[in-house]
C-alpha atoms as a PDB file:
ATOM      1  CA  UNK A   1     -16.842 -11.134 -23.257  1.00  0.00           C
ATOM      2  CA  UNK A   2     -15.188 -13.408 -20.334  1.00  0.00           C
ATOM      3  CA  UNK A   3     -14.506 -13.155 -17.348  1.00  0.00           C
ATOM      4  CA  UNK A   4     -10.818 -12.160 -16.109  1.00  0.00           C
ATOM      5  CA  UNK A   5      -8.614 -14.609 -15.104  1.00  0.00           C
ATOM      6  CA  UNK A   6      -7.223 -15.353 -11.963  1.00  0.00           C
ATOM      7  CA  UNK A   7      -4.825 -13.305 -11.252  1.00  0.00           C
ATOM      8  CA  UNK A   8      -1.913 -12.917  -8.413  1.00  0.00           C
ATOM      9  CA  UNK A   9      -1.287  -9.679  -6.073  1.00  0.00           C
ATOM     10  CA  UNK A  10       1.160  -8.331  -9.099  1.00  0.00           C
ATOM     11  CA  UNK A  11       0.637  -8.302 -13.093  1.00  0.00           C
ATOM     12  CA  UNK A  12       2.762  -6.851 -15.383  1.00  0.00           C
ATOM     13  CA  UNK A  13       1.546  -5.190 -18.856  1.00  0.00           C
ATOM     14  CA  UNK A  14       1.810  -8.005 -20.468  1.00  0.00           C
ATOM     15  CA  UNK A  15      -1.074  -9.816 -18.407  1.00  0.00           C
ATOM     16  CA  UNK A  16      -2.714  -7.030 -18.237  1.00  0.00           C
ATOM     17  CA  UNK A  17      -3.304  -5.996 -22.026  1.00  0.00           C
ATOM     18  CA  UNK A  18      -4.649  -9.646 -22.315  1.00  0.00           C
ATOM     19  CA  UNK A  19      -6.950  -8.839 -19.973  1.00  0.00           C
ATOM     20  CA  UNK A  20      -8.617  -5.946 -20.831  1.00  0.00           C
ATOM     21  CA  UNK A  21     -12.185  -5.825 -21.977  1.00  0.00           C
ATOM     22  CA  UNK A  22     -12.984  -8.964 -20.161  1.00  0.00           C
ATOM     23  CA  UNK A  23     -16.046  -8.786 -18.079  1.00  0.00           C
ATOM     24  CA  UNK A  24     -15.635  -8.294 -14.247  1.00  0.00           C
ATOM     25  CA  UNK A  25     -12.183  -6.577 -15.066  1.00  0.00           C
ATOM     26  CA  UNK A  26     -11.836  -3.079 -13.651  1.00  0.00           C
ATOM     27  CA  UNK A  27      -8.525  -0.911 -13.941  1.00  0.00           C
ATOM     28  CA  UNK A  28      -8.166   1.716 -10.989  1.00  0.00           C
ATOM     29  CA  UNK A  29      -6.110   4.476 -11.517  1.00  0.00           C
ATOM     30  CA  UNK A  30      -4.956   6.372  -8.482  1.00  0.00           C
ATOM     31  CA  UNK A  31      -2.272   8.579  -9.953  1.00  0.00           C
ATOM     32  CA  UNK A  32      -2.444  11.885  -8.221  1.00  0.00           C
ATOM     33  CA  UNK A  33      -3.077  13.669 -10.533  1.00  0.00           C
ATOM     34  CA  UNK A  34      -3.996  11.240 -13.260  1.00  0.00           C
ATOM     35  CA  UNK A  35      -1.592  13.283 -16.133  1.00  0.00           C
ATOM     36  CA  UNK A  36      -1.559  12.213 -19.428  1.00  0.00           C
ATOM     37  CA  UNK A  37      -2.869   8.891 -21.129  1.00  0.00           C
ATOM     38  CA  UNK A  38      -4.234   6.474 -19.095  1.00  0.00           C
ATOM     39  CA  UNK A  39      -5.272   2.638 -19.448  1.00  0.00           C
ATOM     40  CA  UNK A  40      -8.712   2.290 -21.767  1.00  0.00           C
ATOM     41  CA  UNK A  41     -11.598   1.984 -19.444  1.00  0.00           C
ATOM     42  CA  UNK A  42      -9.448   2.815 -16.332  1.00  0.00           C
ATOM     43  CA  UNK A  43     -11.791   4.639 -13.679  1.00  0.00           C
ATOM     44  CA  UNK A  44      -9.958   7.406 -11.671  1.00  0.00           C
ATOM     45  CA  UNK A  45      -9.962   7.581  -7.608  1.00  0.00           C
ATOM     46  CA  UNK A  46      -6.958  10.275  -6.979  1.00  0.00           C
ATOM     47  CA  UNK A  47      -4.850   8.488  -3.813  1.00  0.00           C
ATOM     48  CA  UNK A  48      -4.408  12.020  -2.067  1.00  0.00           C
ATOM     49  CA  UNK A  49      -7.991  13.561  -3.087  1.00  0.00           C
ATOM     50  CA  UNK A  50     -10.865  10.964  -3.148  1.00  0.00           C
ATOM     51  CA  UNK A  51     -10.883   9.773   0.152  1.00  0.00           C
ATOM     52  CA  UNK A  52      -8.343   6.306   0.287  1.00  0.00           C
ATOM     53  CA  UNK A  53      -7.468   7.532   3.545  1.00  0.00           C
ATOM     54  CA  UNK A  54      -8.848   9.717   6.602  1.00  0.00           C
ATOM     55  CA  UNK A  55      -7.470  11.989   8.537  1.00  0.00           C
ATOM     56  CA  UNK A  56      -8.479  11.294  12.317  1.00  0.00           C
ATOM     57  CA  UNK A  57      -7.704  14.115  15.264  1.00  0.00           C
ATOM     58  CA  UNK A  58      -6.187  15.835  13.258  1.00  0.00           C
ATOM     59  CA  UNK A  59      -3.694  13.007  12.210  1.00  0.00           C
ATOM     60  CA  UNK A  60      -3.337  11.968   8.585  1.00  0.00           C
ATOM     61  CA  UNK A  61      -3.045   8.749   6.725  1.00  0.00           C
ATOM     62  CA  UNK A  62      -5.597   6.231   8.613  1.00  0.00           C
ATOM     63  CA  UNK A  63      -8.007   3.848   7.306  1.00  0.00           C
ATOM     64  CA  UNK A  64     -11.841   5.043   6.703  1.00  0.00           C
ATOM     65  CA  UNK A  65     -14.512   3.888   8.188  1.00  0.00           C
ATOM     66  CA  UNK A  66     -15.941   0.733   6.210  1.00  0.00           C
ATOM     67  CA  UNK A  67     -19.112   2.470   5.079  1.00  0.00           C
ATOM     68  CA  UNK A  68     -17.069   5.539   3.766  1.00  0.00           C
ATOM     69  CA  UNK A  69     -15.249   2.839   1.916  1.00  0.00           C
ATOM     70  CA  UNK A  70     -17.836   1.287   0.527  1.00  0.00           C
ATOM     71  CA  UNK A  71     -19.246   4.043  -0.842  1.00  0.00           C
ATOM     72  CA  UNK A  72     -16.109   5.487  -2.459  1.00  0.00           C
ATOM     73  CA  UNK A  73     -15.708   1.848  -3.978  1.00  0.00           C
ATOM     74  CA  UNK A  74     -19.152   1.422  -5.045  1.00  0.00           C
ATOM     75  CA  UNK A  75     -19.712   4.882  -6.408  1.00  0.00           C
ATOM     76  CA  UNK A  76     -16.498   3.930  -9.095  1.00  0.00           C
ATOM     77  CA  UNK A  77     -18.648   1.271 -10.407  1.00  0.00           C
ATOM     78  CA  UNK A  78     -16.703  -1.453  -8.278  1.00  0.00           C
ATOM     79  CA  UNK A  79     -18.850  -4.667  -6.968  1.00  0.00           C
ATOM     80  CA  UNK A  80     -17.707  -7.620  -4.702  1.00  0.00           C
ATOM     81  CA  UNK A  81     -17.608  -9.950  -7.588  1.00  0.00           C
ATOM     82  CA  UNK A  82     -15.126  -7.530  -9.677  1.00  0.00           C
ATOM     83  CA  UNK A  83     -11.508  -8.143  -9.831  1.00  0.00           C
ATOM     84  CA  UNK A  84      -9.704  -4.871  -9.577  1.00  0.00           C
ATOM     85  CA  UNK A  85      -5.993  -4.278 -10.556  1.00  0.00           C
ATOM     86  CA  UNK A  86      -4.760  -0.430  -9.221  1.00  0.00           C
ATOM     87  CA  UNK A  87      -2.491   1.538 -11.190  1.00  0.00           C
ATOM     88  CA  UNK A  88       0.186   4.451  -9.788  1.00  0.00           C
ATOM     89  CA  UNK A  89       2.671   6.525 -11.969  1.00  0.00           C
ATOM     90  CA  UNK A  90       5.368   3.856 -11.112  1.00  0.00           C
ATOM     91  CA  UNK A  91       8.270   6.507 -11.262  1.00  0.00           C
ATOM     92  CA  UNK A  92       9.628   4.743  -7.517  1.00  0.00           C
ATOM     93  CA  UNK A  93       8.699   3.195  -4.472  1.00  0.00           C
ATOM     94  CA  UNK A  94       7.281   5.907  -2.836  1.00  0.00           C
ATOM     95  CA  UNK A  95       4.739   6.404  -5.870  1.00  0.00           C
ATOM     96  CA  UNK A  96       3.735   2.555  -6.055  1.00  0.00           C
ATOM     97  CA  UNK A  97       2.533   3.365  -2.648  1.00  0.00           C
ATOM     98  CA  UNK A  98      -0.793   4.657  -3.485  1.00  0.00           C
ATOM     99  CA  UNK A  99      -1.119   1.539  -5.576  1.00  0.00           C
ATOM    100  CA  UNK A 100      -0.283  -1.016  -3.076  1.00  0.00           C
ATOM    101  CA  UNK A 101      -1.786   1.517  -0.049  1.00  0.00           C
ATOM    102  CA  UNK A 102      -5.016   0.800  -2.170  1.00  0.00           C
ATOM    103  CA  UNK A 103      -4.497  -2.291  -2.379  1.00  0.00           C
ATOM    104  CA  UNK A 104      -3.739  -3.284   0.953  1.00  0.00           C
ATOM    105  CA  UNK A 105      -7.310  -1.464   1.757  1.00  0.00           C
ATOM    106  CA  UNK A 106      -9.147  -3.460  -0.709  1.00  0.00           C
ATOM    107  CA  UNK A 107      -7.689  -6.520   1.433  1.00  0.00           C
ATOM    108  CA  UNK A 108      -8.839  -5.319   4.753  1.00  0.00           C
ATOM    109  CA  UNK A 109     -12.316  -4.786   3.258  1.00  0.00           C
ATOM    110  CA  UNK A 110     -11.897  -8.374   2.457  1.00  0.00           C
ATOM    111  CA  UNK A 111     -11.736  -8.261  -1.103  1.00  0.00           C
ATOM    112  CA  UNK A 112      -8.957 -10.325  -2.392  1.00  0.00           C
ATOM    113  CA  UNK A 113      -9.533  -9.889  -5.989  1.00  0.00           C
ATOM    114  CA  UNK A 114      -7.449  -7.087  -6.492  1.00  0.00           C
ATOM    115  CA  UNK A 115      -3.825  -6.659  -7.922  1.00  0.00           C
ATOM    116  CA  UNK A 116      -1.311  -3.890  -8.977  1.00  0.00           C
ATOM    117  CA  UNK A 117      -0.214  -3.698 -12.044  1.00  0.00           C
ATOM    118  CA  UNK A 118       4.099  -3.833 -11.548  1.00  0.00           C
ATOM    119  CA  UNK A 119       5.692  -0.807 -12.887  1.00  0.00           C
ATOM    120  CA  UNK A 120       2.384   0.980 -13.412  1.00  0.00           C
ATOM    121  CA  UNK A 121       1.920   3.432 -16.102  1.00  0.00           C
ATOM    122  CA  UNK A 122       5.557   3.948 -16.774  1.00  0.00           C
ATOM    123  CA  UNK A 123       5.726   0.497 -17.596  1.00  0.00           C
ATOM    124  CA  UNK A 124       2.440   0.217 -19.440  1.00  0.00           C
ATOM    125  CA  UNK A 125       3.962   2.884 -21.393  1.00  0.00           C
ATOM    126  CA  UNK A 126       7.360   1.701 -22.119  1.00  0.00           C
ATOM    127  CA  UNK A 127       5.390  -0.802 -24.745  1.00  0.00           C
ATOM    128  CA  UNK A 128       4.193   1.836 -27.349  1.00  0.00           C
ATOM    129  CA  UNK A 129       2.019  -1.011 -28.723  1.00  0.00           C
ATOM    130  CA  UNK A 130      -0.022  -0.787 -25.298  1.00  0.00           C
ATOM    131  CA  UNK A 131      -3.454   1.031 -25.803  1.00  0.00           C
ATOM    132  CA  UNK A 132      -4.143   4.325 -24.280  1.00  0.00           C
ATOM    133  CA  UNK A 133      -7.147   6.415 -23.364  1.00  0.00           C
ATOM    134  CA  UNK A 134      -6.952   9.860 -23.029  1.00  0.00           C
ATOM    135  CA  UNK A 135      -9.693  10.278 -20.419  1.00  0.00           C
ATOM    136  CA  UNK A 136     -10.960   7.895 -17.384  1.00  0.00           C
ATOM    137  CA  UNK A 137     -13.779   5.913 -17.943  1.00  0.00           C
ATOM    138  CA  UNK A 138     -17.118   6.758 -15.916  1.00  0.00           C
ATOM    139  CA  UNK A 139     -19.456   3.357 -14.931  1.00  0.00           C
ATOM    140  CA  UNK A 140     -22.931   2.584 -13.259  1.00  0.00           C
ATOM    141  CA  UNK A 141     -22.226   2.555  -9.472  1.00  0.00           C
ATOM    142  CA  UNK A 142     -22.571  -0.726  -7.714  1.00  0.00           C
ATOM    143  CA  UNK A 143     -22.959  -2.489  -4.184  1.00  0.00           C
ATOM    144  CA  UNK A 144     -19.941  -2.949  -2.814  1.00  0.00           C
ATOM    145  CA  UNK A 145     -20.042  -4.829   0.756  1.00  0.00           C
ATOM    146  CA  UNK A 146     -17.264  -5.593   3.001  1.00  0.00           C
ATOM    147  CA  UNK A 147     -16.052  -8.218   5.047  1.00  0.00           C
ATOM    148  CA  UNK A 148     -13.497  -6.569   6.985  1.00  0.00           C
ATOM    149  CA  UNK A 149     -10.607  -8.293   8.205  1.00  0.00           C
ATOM    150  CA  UNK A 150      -8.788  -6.583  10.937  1.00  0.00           C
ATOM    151  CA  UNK A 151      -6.109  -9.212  10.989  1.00  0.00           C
ATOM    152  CA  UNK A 152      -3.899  -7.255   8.211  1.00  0.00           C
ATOM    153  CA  UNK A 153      -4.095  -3.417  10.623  1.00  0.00           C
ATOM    154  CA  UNK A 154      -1.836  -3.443  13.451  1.00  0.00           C
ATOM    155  CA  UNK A 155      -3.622  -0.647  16.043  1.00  0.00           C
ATOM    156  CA  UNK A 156      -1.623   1.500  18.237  1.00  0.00           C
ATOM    157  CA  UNK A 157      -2.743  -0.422  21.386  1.00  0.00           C
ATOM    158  CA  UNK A 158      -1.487  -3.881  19.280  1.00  0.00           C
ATOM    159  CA  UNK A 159       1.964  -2.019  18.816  1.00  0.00           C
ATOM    160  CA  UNK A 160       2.441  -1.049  22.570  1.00  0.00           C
ATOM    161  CA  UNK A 161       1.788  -4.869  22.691  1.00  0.00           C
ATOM    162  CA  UNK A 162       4.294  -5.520  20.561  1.00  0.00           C
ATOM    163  CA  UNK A 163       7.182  -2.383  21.587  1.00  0.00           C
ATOM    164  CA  UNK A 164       6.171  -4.126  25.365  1.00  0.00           C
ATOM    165  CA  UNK A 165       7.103  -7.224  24.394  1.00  0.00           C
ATOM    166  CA  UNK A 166      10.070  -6.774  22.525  1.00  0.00           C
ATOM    167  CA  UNK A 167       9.405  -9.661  20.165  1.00  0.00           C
ATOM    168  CA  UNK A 168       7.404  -8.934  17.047  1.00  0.00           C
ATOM    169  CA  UNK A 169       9.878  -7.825  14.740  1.00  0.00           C
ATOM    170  CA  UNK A 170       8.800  -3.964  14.522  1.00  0.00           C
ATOM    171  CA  UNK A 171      10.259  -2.901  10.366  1.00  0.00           C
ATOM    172  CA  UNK A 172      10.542   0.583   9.487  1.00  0.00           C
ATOM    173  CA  UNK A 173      10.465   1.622   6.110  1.00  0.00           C
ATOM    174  CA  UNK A 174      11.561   4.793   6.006  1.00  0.00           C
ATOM    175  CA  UNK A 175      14.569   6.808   5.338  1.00  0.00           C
ATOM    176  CA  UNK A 176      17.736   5.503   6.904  1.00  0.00           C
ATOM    177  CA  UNK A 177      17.511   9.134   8.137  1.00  0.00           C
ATOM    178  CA  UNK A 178      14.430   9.267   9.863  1.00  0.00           C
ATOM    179  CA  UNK A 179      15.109   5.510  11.295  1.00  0.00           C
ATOM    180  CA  UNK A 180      18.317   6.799  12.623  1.00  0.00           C
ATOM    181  CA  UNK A 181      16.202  10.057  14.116  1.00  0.00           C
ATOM    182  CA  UNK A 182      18.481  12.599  12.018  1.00  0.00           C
ATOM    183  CA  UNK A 183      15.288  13.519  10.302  1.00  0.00           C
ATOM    184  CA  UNK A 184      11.608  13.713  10.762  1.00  0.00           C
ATOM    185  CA  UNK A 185       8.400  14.196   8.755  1.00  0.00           C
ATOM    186  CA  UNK A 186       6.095  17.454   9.297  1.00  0.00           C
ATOM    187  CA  UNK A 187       3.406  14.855  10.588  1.00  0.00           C
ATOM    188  CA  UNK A 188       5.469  13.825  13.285  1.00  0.00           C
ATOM    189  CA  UNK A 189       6.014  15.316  16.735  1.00  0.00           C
ATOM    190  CA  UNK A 190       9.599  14.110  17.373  1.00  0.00           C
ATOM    191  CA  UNK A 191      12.291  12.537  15.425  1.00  0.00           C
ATOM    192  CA  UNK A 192      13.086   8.394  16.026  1.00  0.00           C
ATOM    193  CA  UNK A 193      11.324   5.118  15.570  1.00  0.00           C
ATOM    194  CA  UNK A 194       9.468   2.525  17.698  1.00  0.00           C
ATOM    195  CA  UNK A 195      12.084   0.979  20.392  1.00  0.00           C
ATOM    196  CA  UNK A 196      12.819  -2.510  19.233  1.00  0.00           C
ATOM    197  CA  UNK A 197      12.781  -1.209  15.535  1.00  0.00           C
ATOM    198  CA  UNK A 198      14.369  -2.800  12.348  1.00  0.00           C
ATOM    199  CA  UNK A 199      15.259  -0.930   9.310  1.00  0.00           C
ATOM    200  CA  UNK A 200      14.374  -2.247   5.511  1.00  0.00           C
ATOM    201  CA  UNK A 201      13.901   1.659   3.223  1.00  0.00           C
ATOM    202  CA  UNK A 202      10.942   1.241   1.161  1.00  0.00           C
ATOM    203  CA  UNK A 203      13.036   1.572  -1.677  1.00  0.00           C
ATOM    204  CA  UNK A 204      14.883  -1.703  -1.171  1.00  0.00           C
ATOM    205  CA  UNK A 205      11.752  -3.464  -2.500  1.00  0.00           C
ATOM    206  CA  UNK A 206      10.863  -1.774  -5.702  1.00  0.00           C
ATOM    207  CA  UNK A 207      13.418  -0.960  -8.763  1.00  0.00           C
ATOM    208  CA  UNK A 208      12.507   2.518 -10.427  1.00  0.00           C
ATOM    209  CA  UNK A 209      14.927   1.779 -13.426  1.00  0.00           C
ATOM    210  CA  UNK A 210      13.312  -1.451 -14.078  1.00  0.00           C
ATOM    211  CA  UNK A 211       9.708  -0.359 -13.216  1.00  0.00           C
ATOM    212  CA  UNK A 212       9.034  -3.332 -11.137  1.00  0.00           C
ATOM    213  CA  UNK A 213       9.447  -5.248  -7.839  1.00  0.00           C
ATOM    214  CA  UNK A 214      12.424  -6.792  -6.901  1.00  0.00           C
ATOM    215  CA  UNK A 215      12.103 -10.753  -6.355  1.00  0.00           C
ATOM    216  CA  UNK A 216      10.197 -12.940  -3.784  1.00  0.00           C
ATOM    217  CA  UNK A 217      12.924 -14.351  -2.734  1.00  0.00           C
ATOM    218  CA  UNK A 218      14.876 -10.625  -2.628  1.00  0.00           C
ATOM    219  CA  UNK A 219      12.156  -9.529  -0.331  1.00  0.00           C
ATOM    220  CA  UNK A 220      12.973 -13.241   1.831  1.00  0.00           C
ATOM    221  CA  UNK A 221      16.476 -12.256   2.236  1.00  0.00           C
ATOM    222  CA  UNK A 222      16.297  -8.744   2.911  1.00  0.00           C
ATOM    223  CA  UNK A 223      13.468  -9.273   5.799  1.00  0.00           C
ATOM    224  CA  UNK A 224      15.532 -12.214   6.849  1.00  0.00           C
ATOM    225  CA  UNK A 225      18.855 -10.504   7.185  1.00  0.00           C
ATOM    226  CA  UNK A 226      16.196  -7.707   9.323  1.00  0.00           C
ATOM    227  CA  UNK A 227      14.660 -10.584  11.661  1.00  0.00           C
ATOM    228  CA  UNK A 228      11.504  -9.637  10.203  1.00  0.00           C
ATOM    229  CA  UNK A 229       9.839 -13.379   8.590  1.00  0.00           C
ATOM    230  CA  UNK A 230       8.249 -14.588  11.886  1.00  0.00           C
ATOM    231  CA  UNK A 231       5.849 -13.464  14.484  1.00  0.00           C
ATOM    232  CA  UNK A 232       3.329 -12.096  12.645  1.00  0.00           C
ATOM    233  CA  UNK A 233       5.840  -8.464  11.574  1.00  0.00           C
ATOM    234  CA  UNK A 234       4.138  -5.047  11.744  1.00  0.00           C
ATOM    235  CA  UNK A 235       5.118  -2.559   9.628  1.00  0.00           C
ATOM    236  CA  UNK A 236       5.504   1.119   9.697  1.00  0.00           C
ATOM    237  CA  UNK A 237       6.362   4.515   8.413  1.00  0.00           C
ATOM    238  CA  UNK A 238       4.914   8.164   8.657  1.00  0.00           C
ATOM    239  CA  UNK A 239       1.122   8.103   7.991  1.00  0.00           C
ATOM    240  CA  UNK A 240       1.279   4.101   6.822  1.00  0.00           C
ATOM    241  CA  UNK A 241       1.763   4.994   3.082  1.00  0.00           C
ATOM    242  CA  UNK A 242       5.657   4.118   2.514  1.00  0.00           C
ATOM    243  CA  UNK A 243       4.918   0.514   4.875  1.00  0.00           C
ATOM    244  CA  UNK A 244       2.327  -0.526   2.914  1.00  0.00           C
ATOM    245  CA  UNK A 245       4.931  -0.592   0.114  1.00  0.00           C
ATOM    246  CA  UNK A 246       6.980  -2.981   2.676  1.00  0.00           C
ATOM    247  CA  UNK A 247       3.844  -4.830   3.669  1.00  0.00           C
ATOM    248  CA  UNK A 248       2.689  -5.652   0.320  1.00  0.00           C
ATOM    249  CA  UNK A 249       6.220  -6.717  -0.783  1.00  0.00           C
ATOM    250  CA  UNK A 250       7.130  -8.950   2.286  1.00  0.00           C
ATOM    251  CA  UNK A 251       3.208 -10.547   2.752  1.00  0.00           C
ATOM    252  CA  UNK A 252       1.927 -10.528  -1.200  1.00  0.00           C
ATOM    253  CA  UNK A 253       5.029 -11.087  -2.922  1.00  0.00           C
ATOM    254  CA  UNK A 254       7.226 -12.958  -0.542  1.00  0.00           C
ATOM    255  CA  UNK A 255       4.285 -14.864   1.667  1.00  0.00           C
ATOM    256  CA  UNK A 256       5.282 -13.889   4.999  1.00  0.00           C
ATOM    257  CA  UNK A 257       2.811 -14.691   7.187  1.00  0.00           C
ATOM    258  CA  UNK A 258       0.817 -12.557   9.294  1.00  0.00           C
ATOM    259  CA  UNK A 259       2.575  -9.215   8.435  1.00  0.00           C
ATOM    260  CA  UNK A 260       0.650  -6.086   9.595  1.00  0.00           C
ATOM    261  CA  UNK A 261       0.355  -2.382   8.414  1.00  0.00           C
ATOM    262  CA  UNK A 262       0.046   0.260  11.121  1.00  0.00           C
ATOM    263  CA  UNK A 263      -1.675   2.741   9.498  1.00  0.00           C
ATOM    264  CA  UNK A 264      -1.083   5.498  12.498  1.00  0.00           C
ATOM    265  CA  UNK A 265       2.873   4.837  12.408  1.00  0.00           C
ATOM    266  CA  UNK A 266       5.223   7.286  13.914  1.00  0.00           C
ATOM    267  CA  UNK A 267       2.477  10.000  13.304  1.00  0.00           C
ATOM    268  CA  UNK A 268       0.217   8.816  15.859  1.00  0.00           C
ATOM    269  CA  UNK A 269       2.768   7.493  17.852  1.00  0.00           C
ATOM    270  CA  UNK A 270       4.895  10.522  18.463  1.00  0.00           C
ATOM    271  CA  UNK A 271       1.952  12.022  19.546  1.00  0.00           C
ATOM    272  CA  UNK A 272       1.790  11.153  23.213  1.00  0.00           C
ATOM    273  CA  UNK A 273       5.439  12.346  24.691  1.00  0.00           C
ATOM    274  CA  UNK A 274       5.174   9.483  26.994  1.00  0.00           C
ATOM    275  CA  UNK A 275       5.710   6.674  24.808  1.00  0.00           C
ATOM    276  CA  UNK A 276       9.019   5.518  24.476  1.00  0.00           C
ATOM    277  CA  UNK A 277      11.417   6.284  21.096  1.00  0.00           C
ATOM    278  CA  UNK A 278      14.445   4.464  20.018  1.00  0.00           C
ATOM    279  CA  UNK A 279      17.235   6.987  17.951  1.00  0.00           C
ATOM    280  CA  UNK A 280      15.102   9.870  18.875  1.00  0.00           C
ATOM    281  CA  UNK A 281      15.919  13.016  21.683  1.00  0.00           C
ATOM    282  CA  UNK A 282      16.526  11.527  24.750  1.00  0.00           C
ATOM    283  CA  UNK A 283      16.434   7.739  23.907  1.00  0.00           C
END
């Protein structure tokens, strides 16, 4: 066997059914639930069950602590020298969240050989020529260290930095509802967005007819036409599952530079009354 080749933030099937069975090569599956086939030799981590993300005072949706990751990653089987490629359903945006939520954490462990496979399983199923297994593979744990690298998580005292200053370009990628603070989610105290907010929907960035993400350069003119391709954007939704959709699109795909996920989002933020909301009551 070889060892995988390099590979960029997304593959399609294609690349990846050349890939498989190459040493080093591990396929993550983090449908939720994993129905149906899945890859051959794809290990299973659930996105909403196996512990991708913490729930901290009783908020949901934030990063673990690094040795809870480590374990979780480790115990799959997973080691630093392993190039990982995580798989969702793919039915829309929303869903290819867990995959690029996932990957986005495998990046702030500082483990950049990871990628998502575009379209996920309703792509790798479109091909019926594509391989299936019809149960997730089990391996040997392994040491997984990481390097963290806080650079990519924007923290709530970074975005009253960046609400003070007015000029970090602030994108939400929710609903046009919820940006416009007609709607809210459960998880949220009040209804609005951060003051100084732009709006690019989550959905904007991945097709769910085509199974797959739109262009780099669609990405460039939709966070251009927003503001959002300088000073270092931060971006945002509920519980930081929907923005990491946006973050992986306008950072992996289109090379932004500097873009940050704030894993807390609205959730955390609407949790103090006293800080500030733009479209929401009394802004």
């Amino acid at each position: 066997m070889t060892t995988p080749p390099l590979a960029p933030p997304l593959v399609d099937a294609a690349w990846l059914r050349t890939a498989l069975g190459r040493t080093g090569l591990v396929v993550l599956d983090v449908r939720s639930p994993a129905d149906g086939p899945t890859i051959p030799e794809a290990v299973h981590a659930d996105y909403a069950k196996a512990g991708w993300r913490a729930t901290v005072n009783g908020m949901p949706g934030f990063l673990p602590e690094v040795p809870v990751l480590e374990a979780l990653i480790g115990g799959l089987g997973i080691g630093n020298p392993d190039h990982v490629v995580v798989v969702s359903s793919g039915a829309n945006a929303a869903d290819m969240g867990n995959a690029t939520r996932v990957y986005w954490t495998f990046k702030a462990l500082g483990h950049d050989a990871v990628s998502v496979l575009d379209g996920g399983m309703a792509a790798w199923t479109a091909d019926p020529s594509n391989p299936v297994g019809l149960e997730p593979a089990t391996l040997p744990p392994k040491l997984f260290k990481a390097s963290p690298r806080p650079e990519l998580r924007a923290t709530l005292a970074e975005v009253e930095k960046a609400v003070a200053a007015g000029t970090v370009p602030l994108v939400d990628s929710r609903s046009a509802e919820q940006f416009a603070g007609k709607a809210k989610s459960p998880t949220a105290r009040a209804a609005g967005t951060l003051p100084g907010a732009v709006h690019i929907d989550n959905a904007s960035f991945y097709s769910a007819a085509d199974k797959r993400f739109v262009t780099p350069e669609t990405v460039r003119t939709l966070a251009s036409q927003a503001g959002a391709t300088q000073d270092a954007p931060i971006a945002f939704c509920n519980t930081g599952h929907l923005a990491s959709v946006a973050w992986f699109a306008m950072s992996e795909l289109a090379g932004i530079p500097g873009v940050r996920l704030y894993d807390g989002s609205m959730t955390e933020w609407t949790a103090d009354p006293s800080r500030p909301l733009k479209n929401g009551e009394g802004a």
